[in-house]
Protein backbone atom coordinates (compact mmCIF):
# COMPACT_ATOMS: atom_id res chain seq x y z
CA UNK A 1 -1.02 131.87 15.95
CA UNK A 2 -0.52 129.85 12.71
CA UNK A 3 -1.36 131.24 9.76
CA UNK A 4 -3.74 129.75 6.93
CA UNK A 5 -2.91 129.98 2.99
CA UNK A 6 -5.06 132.29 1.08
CA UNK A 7 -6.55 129.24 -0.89
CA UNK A 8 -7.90 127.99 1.78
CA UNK A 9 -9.63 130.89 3.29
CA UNK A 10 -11.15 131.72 -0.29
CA UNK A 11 -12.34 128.30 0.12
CA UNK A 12 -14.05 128.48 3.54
CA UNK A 13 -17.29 127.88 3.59
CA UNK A 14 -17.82 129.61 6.54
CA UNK A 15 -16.92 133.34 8.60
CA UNK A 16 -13.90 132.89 10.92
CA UNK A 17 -13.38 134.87 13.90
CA UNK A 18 -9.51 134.77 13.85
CA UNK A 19 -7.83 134.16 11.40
CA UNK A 20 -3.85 135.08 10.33
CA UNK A 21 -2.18 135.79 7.19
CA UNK A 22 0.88 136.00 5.84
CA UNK A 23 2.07 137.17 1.99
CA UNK A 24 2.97 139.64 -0.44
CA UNK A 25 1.54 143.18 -1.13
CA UNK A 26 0.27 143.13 -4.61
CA UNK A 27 -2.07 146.34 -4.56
CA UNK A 28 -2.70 148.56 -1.92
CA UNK A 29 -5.65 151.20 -2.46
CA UNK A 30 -7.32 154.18 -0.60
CA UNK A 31 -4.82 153.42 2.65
CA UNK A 32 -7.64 150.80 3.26
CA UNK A 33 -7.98 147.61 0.61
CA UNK A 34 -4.83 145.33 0.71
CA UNK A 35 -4.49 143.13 -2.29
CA UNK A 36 -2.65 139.96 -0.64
CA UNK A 37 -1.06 136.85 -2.46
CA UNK A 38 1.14 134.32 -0.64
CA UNK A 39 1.50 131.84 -3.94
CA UNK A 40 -0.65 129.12 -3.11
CA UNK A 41 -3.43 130.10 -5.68
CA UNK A 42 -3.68 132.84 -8.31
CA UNK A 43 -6.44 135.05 -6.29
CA UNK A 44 -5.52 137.49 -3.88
CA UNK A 45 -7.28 137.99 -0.90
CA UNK A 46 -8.63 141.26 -0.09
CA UNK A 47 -7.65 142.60 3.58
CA UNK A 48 -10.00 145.91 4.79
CA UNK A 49 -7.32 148.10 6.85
CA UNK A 50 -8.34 150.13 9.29
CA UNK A 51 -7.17 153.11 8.33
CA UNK A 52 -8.24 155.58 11.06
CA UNK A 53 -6.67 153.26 14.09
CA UNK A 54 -3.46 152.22 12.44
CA UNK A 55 -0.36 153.79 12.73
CA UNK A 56 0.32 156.45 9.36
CA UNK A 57 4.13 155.41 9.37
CA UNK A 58 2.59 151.31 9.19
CA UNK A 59 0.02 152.65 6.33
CA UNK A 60 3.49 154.04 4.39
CA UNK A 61 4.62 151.24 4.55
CA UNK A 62 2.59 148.93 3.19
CA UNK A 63 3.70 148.56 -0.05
CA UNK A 64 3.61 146.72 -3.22
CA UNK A 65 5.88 143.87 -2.73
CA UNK A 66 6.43 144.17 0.98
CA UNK A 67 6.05 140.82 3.17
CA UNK A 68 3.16 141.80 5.50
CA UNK A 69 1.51 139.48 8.39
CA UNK A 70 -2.08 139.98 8.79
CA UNK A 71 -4.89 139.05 11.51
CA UNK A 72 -8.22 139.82 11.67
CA UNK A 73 -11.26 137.81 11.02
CA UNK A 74 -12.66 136.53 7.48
CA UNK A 75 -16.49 137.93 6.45
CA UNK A 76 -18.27 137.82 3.94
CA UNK A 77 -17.21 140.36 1.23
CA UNK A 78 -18.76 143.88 0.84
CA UNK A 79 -17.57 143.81 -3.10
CA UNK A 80 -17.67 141.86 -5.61
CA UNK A 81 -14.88 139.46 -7.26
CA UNK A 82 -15.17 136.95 -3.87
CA UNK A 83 -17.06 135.23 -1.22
CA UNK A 84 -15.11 136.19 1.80
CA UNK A 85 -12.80 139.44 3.02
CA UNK A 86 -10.29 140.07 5.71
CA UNK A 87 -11.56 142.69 7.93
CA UNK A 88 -8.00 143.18 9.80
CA UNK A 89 -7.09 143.92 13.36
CA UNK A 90 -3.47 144.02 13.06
CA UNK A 91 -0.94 144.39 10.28
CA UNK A 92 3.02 143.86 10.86
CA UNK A 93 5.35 144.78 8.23
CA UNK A 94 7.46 141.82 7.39
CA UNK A 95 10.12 143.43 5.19
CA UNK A 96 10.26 146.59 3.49
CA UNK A 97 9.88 147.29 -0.10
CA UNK A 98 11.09 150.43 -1.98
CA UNK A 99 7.88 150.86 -3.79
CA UNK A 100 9.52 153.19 -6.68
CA UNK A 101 11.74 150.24 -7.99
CA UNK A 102 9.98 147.34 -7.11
CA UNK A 103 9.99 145.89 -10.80
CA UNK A 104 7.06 143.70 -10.65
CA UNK A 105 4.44 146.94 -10.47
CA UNK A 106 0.70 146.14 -11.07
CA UNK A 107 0.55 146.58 -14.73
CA UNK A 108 1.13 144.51 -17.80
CA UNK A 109 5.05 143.81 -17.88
CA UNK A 110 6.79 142.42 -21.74
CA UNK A 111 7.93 138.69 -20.89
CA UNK A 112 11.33 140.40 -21.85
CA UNK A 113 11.29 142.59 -19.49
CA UNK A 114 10.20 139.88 -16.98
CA UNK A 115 12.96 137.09 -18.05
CA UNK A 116 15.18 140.41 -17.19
CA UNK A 117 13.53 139.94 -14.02
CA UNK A 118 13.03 136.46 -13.55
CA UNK A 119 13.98 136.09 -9.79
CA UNK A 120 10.84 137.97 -9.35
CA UNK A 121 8.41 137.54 -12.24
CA UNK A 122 6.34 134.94 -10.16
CA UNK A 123 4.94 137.33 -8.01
CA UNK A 124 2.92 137.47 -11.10
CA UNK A 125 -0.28 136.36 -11.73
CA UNK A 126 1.32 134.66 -15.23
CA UNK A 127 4.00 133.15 -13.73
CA UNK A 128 2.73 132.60 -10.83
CA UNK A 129 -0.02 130.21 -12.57
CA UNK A 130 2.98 128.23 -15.01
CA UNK A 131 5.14 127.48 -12.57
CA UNK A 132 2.00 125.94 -10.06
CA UNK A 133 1.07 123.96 -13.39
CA UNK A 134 4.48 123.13 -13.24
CA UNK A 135 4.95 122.20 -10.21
CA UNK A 136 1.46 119.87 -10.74
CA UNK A 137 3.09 118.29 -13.76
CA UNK A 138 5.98 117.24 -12.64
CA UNK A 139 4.13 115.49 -9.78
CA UNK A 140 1.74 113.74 -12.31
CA UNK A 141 4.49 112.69 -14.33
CA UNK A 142 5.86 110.58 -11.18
CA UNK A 143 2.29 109.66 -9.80
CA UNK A 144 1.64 107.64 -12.99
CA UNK A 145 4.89 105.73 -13.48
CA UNK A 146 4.64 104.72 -9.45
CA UNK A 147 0.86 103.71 -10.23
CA UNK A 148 1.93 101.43 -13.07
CA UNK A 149 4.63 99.81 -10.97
CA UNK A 150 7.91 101.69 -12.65
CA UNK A 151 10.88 102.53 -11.06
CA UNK A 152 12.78 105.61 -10.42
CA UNK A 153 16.32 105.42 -11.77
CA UNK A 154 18.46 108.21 -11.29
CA UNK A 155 21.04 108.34 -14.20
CA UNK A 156 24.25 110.49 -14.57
CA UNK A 157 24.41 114.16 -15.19
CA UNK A 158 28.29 113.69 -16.15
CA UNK A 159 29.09 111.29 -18.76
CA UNK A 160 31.68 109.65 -21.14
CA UNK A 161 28.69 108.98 -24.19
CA UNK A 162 26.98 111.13 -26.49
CA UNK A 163 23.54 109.23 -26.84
CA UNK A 164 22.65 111.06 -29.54
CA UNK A 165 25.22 111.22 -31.20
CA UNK A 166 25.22 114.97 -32.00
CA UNK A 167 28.03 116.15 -30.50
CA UNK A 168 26.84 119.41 -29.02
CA UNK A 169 27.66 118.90 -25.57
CA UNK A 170 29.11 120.88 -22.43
CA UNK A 171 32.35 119.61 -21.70
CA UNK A 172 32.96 119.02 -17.57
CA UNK A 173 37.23 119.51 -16.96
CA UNK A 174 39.13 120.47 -14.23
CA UNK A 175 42.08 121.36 -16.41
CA UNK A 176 43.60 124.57 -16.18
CA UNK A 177 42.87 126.20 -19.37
CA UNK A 178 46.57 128.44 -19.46
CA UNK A 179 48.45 125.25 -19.13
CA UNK A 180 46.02 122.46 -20.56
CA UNK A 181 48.29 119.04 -20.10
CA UNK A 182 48.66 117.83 -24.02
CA UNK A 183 49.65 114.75 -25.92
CA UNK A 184 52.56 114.26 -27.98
CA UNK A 185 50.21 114.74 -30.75
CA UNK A 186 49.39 118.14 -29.16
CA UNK A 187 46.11 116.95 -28.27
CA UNK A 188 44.25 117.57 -24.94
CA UNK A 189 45.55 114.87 -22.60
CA UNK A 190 42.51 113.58 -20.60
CA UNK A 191 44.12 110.90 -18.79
CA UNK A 192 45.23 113.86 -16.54
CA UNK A 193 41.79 114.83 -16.20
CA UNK A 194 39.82 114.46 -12.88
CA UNK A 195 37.94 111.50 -14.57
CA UNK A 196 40.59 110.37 -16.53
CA UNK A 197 38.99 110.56 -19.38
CA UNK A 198 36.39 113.25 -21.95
CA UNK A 199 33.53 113.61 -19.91
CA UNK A 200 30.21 115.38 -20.82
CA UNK A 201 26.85 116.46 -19.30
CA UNK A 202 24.24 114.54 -20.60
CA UNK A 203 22.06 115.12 -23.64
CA UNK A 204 20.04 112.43 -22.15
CA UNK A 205 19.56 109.22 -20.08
CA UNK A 206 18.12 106.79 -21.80
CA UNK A 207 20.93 104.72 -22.71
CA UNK A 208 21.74 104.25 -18.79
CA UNK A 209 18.12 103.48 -18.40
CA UNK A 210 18.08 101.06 -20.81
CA UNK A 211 20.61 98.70 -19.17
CA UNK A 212 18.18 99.24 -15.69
CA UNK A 213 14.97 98.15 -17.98
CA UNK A 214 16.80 95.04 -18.46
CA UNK A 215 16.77 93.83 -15.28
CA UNK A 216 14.25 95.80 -13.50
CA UNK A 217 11.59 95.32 -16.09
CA UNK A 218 10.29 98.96 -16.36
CA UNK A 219 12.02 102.23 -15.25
CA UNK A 220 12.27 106.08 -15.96
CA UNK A 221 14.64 108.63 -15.47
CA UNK A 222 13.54 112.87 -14.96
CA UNK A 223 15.70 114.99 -14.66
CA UNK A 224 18.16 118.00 -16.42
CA UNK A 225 19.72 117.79 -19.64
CA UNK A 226 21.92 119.85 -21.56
CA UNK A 227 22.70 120.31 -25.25
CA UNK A 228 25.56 122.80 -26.66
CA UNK A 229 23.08 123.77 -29.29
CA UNK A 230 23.59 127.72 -30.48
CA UNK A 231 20.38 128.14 -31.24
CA UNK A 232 18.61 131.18 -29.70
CA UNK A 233 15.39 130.64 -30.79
CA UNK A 234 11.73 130.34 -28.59
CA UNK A 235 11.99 126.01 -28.90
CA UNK A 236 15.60 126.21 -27.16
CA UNK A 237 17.39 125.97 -24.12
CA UNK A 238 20.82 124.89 -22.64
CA UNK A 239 19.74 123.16 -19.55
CA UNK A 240 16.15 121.07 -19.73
CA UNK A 241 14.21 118.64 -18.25
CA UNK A 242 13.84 114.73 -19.88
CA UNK A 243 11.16 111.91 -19.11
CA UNK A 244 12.47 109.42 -20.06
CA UNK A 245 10.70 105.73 -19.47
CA UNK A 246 12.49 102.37 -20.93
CA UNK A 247 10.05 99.14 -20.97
CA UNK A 248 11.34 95.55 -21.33
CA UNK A 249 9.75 93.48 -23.61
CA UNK A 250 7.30 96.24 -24.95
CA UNK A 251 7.45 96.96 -28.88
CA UNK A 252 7.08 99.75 -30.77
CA UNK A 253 3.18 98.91 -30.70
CA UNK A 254 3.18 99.12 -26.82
CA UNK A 255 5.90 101.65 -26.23
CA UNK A 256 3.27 104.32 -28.63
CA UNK A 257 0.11 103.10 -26.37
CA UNK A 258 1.95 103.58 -23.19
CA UNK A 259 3.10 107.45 -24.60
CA UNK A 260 -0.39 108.27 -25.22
CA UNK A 261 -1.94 106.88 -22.32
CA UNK A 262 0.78 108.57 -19.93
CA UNK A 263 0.51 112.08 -21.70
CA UNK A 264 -3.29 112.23 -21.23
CA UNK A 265 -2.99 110.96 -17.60
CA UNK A 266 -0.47 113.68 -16.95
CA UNK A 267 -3.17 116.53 -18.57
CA UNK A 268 -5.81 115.39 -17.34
CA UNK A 269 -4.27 115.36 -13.94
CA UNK A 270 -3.38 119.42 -14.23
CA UNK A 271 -6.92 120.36 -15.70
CA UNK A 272 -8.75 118.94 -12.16
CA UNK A 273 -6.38 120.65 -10.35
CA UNK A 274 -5.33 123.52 -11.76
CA UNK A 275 -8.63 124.79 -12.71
CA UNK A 276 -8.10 128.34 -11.95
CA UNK A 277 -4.47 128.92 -13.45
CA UNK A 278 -5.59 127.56 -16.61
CA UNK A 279 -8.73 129.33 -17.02
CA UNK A 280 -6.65 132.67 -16.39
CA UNK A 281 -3.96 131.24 -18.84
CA UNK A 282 -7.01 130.53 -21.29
CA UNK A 283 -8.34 133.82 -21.25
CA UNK A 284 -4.83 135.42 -21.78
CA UNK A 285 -3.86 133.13 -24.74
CA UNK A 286 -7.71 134.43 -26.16
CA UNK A 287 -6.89 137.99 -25.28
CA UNK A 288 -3.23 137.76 -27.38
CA UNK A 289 -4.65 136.01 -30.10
CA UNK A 290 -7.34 138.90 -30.42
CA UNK A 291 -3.85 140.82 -31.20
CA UNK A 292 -2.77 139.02 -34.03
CA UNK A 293 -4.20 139.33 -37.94
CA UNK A 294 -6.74 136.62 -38.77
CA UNK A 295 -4.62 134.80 -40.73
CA UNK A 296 -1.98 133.82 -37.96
CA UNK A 297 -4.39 132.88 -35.16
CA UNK A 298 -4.34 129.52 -33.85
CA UNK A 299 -8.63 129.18 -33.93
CA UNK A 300 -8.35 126.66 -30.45
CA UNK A 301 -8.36 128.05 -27.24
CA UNK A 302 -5.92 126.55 -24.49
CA UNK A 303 -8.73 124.94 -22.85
CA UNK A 304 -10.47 124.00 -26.17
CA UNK A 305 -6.65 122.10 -27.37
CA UNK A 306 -6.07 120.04 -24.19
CA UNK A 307 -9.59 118.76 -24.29
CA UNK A 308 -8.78 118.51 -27.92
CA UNK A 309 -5.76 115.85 -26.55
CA UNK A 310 -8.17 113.90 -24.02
CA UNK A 311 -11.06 113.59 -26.62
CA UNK A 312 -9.18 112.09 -29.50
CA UNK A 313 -7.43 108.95 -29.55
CA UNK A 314 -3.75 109.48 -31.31
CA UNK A 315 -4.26 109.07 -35.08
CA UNK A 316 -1.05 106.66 -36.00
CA UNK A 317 0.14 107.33 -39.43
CA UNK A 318 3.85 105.97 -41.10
CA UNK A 319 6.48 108.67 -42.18
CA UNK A 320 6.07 107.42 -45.93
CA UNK A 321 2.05 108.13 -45.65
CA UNK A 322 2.71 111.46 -44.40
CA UNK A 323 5.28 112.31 -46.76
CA UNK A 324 2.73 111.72 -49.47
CA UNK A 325 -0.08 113.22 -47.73
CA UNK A 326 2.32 116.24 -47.40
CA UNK A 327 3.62 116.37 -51.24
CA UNK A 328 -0.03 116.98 -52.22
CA UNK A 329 -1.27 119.11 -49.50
CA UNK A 330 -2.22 122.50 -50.92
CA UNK A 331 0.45 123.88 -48.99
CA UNK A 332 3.02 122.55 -50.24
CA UNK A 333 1.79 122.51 -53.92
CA UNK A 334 1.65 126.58 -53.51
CA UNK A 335 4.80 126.81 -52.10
CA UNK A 336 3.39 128.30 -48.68
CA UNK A 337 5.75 125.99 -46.64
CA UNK A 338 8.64 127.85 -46.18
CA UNK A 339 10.40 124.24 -46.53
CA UNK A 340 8.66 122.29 -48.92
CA UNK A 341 8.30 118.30 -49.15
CA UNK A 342 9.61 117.16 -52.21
CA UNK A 343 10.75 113.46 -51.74
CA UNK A 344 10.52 110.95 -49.66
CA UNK A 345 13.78 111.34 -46.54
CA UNK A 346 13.22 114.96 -45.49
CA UNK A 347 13.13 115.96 -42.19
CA UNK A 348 10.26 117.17 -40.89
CA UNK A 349 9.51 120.88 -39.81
CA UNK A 350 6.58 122.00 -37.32
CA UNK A 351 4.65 123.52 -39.87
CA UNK A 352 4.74 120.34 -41.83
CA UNK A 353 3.32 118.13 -38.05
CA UNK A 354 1.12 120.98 -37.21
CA UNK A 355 -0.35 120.23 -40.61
CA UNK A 356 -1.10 117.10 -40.39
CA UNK A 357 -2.47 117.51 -37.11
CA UNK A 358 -4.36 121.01 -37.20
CA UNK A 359 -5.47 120.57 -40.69
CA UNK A 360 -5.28 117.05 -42.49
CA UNK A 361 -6.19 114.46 -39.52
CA UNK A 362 -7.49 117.07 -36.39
CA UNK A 363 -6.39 114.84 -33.85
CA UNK A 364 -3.40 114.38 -32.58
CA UNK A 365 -0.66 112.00 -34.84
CA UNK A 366 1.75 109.58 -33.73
CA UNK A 367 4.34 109.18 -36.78
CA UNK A 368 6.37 106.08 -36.79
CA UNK A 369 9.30 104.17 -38.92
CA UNK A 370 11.37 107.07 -40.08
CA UNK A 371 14.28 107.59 -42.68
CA UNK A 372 17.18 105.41 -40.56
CA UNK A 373 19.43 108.78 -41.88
CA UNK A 374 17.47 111.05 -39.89
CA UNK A 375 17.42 108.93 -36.92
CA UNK A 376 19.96 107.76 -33.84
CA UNK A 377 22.00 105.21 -34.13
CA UNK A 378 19.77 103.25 -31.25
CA UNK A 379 16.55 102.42 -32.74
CA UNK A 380 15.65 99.01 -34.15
CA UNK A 381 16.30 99.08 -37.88
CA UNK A 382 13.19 97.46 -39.98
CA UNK A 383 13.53 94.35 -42.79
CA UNK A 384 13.93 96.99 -45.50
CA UNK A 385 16.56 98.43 -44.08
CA UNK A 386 16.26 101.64 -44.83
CA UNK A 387 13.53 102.84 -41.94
CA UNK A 388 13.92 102.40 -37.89
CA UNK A 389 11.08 101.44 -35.68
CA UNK A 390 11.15 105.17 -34.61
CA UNK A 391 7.91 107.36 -33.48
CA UNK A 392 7.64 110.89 -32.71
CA UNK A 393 3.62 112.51 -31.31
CA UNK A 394 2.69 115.20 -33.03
CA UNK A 395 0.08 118.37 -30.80
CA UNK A 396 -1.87 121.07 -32.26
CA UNK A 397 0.18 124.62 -31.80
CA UNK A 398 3.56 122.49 -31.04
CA UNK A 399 4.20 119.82 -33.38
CA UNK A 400 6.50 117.31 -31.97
CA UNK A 401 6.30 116.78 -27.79
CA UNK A 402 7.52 113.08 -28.04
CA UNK A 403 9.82 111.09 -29.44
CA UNK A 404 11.10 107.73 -28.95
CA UNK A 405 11.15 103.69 -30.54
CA UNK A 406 11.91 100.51 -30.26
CA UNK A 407 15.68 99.79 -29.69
CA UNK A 408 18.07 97.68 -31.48
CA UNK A 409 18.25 94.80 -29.42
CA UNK A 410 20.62 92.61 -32.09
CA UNK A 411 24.34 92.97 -31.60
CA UNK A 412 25.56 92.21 -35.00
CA UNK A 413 23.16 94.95 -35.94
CA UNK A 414 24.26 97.83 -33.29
CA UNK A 415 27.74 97.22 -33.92
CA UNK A 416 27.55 97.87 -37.60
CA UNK A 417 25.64 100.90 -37.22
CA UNK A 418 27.97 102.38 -34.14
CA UNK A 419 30.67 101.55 -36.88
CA UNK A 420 28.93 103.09 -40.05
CA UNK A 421 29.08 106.77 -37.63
CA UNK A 422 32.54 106.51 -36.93
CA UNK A 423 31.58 105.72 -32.98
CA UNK A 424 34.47 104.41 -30.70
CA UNK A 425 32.79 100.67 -29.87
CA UNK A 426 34.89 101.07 -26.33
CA UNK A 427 33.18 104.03 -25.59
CA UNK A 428 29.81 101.91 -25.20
CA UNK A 429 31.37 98.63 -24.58
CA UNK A 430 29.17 98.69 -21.43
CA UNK A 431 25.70 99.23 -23.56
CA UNK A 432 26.78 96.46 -25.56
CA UNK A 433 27.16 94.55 -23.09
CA UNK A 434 23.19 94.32 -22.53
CA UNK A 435 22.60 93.37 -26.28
CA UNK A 436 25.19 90.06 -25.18
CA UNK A 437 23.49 89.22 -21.99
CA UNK A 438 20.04 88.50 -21.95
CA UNK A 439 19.42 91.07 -24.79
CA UNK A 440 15.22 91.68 -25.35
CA UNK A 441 13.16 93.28 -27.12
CA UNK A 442 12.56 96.55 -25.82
CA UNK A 443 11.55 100.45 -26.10
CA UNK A 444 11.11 103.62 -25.00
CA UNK A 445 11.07 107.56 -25.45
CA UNK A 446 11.79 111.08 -23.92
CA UNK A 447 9.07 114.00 -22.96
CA UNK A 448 10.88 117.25 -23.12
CA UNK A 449 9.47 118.23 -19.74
CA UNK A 450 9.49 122.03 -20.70
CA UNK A 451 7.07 121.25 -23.97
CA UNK A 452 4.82 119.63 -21.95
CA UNK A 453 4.75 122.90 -19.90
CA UNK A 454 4.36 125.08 -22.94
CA UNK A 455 1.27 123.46 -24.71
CA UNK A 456 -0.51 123.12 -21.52
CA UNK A 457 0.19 126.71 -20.32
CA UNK A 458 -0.10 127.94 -23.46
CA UNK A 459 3.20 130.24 -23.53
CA UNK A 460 5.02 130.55 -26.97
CA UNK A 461 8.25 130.93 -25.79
CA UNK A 462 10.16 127.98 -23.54
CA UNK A 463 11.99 130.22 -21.79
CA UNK A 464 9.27 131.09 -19.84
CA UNK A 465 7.60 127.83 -18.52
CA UNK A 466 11.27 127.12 -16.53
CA UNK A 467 11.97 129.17 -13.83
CA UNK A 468 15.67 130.09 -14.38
CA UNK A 469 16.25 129.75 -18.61
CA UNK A 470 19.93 128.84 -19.65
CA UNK A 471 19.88 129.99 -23.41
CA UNK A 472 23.59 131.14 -25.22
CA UNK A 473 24.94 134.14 -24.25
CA UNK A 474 22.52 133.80 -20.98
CA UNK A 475 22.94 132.09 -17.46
CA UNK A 476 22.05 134.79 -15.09
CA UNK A 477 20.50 134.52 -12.22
């Protein structure tokens, strides 16, 4: 007999006479009430054992965390909490589970102690619900570039460029590391390498996107990144995931309507559908905050700041406006930034976007034409020459989620920059080669897929809206 999901049968809208289950012990009370979850929806289904004419070594058994396989036949419920009930007729044991050191027991677990256990943490309610918003997301994210006729372009994980010119980046070898082959300079010899050359993973891959965007109009990349960055802080992680669209012909104008327009589609999308797993992640964000003095709550609920995102249109402000609405904020005039804004080139912290958009504007902000210092060595460079046609969005709780511009489409221009950062031109002789052949006006940016999942889930800490974190000094699992 096939078996039915447990979302479905809490959605019947009728008794059914047989039906079969299959799933994972969460609770198991009284040797009668069987609290049942196979992942397809955050409620567990309640099965009524028949105690008295089942077996006593099958009632041991039943466990939490044990794989069970249920039949019986759905009614109506006798409690309260949900429509419909399993009265069962037969229960099989699936595969054991030691009940005394099953981790994931039914009480509240530290997410440290559940990134310990993160193999198992999503038989979870919490992470159960993020990774189904996930999972709804990502599928969003791909349902509105194929609506707007973009296509998929798959671009390398290993690499010879650093795109952003950072240079905190994985190295991929195959040479030995006790007998590394070496110039006679006494430098590492490459040429020997598999490659034949210094290769990376990717911090990104948007300049290999941009040379598809010039000849297939419109395209976007998502997939994993990596950045060498030692930081081991909640905003971190080794190994990520980019969106990454790049647009022919669009301008910095278009390339900040078509980042708006895509990030409320993809929200949107995950609050029809994932109804239930936010409304549980709602009510645990309220039921934290409750924890927290007055003066560090957020004061918008998850629910309240993604309708906050879909009600407002993005308020688009320059970096030189915001650096003076910023030098005279109260905040920084009483020092209560802990980096305060004191001329007009700084880099911008969170607390100084979550300003502007939680306090100043309350709405979300799209910044654009930044410092060229504190920007890549990419992005169109304006008549003054001394800002790029660069924009980041700014969200309530998060500051930046998005950043991205227009790209330097002149030659003569590209080159000098690649030259003022000390960048080998033959390294990118090949992205040049788009700026002397049919070269365009054109734009784009990146969605760190993993923010996304954080301000709509409303975790705090990245590492747990991804389902295995890679963070320094951690790749377990």
């Amino acid at each position: 007999m096939k078996h039915t999901k447990v979302k479905d049968l809490l959605n019947s809208t009728n008794t059914i006479d047989e039906v079969s289950v299959k799933g994972w012990v969460r609770t198991f009370r009284n040797n009668q009430f069987i609290a049942l979850n196979d992942g397809s929806v955050i409620h567990n289904i309640q099965c009524v054992v028949d105690f008295e004419n089942t077996p006593e070594e099958t009632l041991k058994r039943i466990t939490t965390g044990a794989a069970v396989a249920i039949k019986g036949s759905l009614v109506e419920s006798q409690g309260k909490g949900q429509k419909y009930e399993i009265k069962v007729s037969q229960v099989e044991i699936l595969g054991d589970s030691d009940a005394e050191k099953f981790p994931m027991q039914p009480k509240k677990h530290s997410l440290e102690f559940l990134r310990e256990n993160a193999h198992l943490r999503t038989r979870t309610n919490l992470f159960g619900a993020i990774m189904r918003v996930r999972s709804v997301l990502s599928f969003a994210i791909h349902q509105y570039f194929q609506e707007k006729g973009f296509v998929y372009v798959n671009t390398p994980i290993i690499t010879g460029s650093d795109a952003e010119g950072a240079g905190e980046m994985f190295k991929v070898t195959a040479l030995p590391f006790d007998k590394t082959p070496r110039t006679e300079e006494g430098k590492v010899d490459y040429k020997e390498d598999f490659f034949g050359k210094e290769t990376n993973l990717t911090v990104s891959g948007q300049l290999e996107a941009e040379t598809y965007a010039m000849s297939l109009g419109q395209v976007y990349t998502f997939g994993p990144t990596f950045r060498a960055e030692n930081s081991n802080t909640s905003r971190h992680l080794a190994e990520f995931w980019m969106v990454e669209p790049e647009v022919a012909f669009n301008d910095l104008d278009a390339n900040m309507d078509l980042a708006e327009d895509f990030i409320q589609y993809v929200i949107k999308y995950a609050m029809e559908r994932c109804e239930d797993d936010l409304k549980f992640l709602d009510e645990r964000l309220a039921a934290e905050e409750k924890q927290k003095p007055q003066n560090e709550r957020s004061g918008m609920g998850l629910l309240e700041k993604l309708q906050f995102v879909l009600e407002n249109n993005f308020k688009r402000v320059s970096y030189t406006e915001a650096i003076d609405i910023l030098k005279n904020s109260k905040p920084n005039k009483n020092k209560k930034f802990n980096y305060i804004i004191e001329e007009w080139g700084a880099d911008l912290q969170s607390e100084h976007e979550r300003y502007l958009v939680e306090k100043h504007f309350k709405s979300p902000v799209i910044l654009f034409d930044y410092p060229a210092k504190i920007k890549a060595f990419y992005m169109r460079l304006n008549d003054d020459n001394k800002t790029v046609r660069a924009m980041d969005i700014l969200f309530p709780g998060i500051g930046e989620i998005v950043g991205g511009s227009q790209r330097e489409e002149r030659l003569d221009v590209l080159q000098q920059k690649i030259a003022e950062l000390g960048i080998d031109e033959e390294e990118l002789w090949w992205y040049l080669d788009t700026r002397r052949f049919g070269t365009a006006v054109h734009s784009g940016f990146g969605l760190g897929f993993e923010r996304l999942v954080l301000f709509v889930t409303g975790m705090s800490n990245i590492r747990d809206v991804i389902p295995f974190p890679r963070t320094p000094q951690n790749a377990e699992f």
